[in-house]
PDB file of N, CA and C in Angstrom:
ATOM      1  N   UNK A   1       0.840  -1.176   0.000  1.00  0.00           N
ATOM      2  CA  UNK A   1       0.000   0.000   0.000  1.00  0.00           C
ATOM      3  C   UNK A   1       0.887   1.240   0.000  1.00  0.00           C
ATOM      4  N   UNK A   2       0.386   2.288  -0.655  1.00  0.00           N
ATOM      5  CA  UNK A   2       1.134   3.475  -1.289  1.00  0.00           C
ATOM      6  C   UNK A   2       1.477   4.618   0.193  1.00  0.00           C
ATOM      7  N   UNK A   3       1.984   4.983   0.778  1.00  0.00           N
ATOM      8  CA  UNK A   3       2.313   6.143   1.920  1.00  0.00           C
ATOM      9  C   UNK A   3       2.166   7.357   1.000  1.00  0.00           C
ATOM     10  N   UNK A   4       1.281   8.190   1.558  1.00  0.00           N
ATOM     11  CA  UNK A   4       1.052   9.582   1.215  1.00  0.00           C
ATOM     12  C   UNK A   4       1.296  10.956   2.558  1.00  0.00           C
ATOM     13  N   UNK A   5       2.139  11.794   2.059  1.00  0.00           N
ATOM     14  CA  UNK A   5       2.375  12.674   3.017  1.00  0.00           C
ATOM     15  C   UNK A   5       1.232  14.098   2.623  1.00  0.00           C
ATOM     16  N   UNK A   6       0.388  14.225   3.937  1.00  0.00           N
ATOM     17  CA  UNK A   6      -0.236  15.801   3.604  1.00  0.00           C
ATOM     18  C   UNK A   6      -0.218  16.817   4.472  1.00  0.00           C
ATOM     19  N   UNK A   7      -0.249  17.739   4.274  1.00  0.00           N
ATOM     20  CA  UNK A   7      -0.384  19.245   5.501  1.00  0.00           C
ATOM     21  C   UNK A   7      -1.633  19.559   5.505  1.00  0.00           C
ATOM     22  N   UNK A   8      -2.128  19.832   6.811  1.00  0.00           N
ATOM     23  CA  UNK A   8      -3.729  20.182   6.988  1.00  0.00           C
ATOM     24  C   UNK A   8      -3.626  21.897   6.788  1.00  0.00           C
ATOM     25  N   UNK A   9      -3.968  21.826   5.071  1.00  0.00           N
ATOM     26  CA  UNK A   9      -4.556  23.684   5.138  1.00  0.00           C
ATOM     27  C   UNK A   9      -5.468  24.509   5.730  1.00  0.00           C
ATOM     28  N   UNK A  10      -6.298  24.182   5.677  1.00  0.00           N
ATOM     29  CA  UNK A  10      -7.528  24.497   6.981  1.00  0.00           C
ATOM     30  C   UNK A  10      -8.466  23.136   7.505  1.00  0.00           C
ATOM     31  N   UNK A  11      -9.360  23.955   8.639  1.00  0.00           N
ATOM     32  CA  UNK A  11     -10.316  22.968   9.254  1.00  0.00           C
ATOM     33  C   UNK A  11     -11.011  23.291   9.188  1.00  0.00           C
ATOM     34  N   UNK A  12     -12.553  22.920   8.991  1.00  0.00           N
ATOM     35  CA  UNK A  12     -13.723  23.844   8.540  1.00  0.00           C
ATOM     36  C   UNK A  12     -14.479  22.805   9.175  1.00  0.00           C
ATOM     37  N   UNK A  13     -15.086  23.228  11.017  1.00  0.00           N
ATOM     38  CA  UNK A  13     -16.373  22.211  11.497  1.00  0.00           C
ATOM     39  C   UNK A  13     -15.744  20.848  11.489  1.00  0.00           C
ATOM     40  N   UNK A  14     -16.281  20.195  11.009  1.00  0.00           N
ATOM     41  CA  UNK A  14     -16.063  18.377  10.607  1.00  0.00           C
ATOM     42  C   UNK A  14     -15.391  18.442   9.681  1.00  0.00           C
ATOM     43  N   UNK A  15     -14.532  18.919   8.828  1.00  0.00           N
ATOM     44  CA  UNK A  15     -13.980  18.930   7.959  1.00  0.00           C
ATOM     45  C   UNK A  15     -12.633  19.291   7.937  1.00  0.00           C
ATOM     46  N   UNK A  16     -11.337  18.529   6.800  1.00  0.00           N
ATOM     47  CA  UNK A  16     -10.271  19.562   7.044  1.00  0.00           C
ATOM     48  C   UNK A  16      -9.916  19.221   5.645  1.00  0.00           C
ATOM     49  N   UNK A  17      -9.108  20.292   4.940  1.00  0.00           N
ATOM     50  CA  UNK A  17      -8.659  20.407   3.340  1.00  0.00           C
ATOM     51  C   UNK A  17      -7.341  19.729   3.735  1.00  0.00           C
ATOM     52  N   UNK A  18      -6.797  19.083   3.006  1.00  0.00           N
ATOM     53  CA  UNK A  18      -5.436  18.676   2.642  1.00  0.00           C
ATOM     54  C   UNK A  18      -4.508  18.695   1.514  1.00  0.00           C
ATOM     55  N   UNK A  19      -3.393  19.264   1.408  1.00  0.00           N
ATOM     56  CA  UNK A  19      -2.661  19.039   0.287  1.00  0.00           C
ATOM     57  C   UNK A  19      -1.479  18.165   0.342  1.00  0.00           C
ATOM     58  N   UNK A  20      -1.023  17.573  -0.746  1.00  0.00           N
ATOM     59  CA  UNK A  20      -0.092  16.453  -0.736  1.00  0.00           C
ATOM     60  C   UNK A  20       1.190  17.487  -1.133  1.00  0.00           C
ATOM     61  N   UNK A  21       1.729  16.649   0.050  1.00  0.00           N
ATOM     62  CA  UNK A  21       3.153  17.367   0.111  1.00  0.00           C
ATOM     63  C   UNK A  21       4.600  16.897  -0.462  1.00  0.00           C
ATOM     64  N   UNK A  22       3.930  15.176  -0.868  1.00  0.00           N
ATOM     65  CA  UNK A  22       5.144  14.061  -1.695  1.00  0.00           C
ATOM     66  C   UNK A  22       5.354  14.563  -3.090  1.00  0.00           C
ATOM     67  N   UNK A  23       4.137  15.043  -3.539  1.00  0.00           N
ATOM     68  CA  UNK A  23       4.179  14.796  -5.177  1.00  0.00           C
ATOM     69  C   UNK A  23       3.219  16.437  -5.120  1.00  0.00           C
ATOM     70  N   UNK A  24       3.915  16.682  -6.557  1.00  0.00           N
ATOM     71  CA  UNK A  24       3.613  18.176  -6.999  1.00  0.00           C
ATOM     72  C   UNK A  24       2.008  18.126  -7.288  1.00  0.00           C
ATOM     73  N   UNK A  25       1.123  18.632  -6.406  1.00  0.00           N
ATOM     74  CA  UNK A  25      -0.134  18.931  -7.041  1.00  0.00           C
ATOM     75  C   UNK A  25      -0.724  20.055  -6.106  1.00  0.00           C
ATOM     76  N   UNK A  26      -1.933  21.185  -6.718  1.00  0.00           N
ATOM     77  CA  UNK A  26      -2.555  22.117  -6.623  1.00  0.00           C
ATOM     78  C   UNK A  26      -4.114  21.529  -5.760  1.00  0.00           C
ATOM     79  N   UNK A  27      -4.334  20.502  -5.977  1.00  0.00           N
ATOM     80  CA  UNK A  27      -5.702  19.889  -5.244  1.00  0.00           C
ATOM     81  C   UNK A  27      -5.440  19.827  -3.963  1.00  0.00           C
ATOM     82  N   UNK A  28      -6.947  19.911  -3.467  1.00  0.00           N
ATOM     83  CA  UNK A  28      -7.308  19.819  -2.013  1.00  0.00           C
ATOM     84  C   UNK A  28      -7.897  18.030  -1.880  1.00  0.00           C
ATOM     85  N   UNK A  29      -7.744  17.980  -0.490  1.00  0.00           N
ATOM     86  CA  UNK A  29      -8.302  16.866  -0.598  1.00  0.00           C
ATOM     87  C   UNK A  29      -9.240  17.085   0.759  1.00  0.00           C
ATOM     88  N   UNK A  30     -10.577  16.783   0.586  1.00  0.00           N
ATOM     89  CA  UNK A  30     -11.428  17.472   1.895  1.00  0.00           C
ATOM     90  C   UNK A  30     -11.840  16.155   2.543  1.00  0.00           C
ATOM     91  N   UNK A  31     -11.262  15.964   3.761  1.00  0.00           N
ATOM     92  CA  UNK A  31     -11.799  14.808   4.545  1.00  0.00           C
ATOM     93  C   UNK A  31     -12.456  14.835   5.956  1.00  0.00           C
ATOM     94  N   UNK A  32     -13.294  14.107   6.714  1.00  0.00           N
ATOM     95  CA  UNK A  32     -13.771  14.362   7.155  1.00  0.00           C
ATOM     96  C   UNK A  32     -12.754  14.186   9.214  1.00  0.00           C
ATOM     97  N   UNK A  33     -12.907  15.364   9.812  1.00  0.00           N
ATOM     98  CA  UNK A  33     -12.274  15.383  10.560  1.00  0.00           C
ATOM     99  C   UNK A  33     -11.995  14.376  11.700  1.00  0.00           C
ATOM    100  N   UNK A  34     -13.274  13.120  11.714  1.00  0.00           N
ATOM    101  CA  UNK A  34     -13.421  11.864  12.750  1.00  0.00           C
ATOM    102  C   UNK A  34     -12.491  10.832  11.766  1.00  0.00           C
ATOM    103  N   UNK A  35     -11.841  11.139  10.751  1.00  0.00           N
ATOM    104  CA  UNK A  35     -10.887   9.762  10.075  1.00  0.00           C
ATOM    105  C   UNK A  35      -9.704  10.572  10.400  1.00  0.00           C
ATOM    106  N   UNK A  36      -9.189  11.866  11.170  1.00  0.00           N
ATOM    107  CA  UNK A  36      -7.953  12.086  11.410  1.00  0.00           C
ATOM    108  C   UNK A  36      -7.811  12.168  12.830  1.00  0.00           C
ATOM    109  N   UNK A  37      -6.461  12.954  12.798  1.00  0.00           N
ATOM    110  CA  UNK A  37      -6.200  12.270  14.343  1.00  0.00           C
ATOM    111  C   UNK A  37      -7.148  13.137  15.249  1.00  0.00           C
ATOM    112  N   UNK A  38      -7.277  13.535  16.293  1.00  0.00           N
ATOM    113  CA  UNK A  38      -7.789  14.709  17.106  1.00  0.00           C
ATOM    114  C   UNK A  38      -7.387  15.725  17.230  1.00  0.00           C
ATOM    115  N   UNK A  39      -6.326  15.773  17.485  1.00  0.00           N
ATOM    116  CA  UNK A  39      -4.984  17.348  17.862  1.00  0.00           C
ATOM    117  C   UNK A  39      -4.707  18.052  16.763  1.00  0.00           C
ATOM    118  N   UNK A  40      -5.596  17.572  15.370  1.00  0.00           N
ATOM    119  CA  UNK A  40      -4.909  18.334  14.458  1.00  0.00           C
ATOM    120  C   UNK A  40      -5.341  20.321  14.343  1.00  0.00           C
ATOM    121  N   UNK A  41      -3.999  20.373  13.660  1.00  0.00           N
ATOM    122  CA  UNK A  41      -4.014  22.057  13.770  1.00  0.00           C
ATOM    123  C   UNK A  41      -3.785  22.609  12.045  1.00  0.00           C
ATOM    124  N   UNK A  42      -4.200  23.774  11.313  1.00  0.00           N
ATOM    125  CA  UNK A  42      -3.643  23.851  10.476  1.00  0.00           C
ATOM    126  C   UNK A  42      -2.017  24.180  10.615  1.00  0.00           C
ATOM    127  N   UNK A  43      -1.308  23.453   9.620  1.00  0.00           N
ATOM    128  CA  UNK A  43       0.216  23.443   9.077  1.00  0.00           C
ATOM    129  C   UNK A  43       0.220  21.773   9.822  1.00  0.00           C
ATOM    130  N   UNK A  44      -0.428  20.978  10.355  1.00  0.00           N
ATOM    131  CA  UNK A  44      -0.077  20.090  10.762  1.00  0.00           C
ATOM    132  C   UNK A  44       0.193  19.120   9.472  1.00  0.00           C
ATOM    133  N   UNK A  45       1.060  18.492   9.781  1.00  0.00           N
ATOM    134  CA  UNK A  45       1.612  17.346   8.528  1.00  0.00           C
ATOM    135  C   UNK A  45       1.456  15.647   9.254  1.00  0.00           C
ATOM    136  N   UNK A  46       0.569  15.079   8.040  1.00  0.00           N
ATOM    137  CA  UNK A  46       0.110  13.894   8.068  1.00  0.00           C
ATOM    138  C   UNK A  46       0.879  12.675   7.358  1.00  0.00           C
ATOM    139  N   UNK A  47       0.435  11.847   7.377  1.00  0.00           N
ATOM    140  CA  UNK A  47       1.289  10.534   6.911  1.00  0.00           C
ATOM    141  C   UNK A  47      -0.370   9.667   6.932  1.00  0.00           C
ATOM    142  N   UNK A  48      -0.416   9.147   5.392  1.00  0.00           N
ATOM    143  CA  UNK A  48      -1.724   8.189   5.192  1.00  0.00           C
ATOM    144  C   UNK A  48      -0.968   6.762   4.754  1.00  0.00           C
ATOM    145  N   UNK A  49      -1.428   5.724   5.659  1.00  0.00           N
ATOM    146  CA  UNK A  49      -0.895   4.801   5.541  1.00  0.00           C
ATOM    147  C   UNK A  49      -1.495   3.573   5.811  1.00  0.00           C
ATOM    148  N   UNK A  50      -2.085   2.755   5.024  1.00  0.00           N
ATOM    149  CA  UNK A  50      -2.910   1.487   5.522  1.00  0.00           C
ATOM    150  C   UNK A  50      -4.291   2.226   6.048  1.00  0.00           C
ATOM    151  N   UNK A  51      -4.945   3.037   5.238  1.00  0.00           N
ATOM    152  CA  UNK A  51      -6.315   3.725   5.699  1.00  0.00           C
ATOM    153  C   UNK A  51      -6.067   4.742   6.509  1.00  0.00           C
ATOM    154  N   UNK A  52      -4.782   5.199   7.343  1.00  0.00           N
ATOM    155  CA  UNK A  52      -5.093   5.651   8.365  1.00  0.00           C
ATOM    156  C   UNK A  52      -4.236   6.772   8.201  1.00  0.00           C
ATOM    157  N   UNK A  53      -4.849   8.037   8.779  1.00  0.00           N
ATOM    158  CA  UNK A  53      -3.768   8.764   9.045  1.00  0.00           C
ATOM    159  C   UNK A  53      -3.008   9.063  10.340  1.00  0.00           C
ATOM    160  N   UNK A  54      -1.828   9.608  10.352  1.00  0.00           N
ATOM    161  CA  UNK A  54      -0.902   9.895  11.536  1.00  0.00           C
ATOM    162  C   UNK A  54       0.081  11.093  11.642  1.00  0.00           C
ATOM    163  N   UNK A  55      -0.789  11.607  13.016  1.00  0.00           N
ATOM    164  CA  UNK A  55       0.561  12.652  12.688  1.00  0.00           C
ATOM    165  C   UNK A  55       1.762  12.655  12.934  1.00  0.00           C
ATOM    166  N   UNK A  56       2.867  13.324  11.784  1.00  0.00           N
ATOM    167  CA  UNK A  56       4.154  13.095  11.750  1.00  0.00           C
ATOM    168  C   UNK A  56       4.627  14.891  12.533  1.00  0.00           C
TER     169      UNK A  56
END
């Protein structure tokens, strides 16, 4: 399974935008804030790995 690194750009309610920080792209990725960790903050940087994310 593929490891993806992202930074949380904002948090919006139940929600937080993400951009991928491995590979060059302009997209958001909007997920819902109960599949990440709890403590997250914007600039926080993630690691998706086996479904899950973690903060790094």
């Amino acid at each position: 399974m593929e490891t993806m690194y992202y930074v949380v750009v904002n948090v919006d309610g139940d929600y937080a935008n993400l951009q991928r920080t491995d590979v060059k792209s302009d997209d958001l990725k909007l997920v819902a804030r109960a599949l990440l960790p709890e403590n997250i903050t914007e600039g926080s940087r993630l690691k998706y790995e086996m479904l899950q994310y973690e903060l790094i």
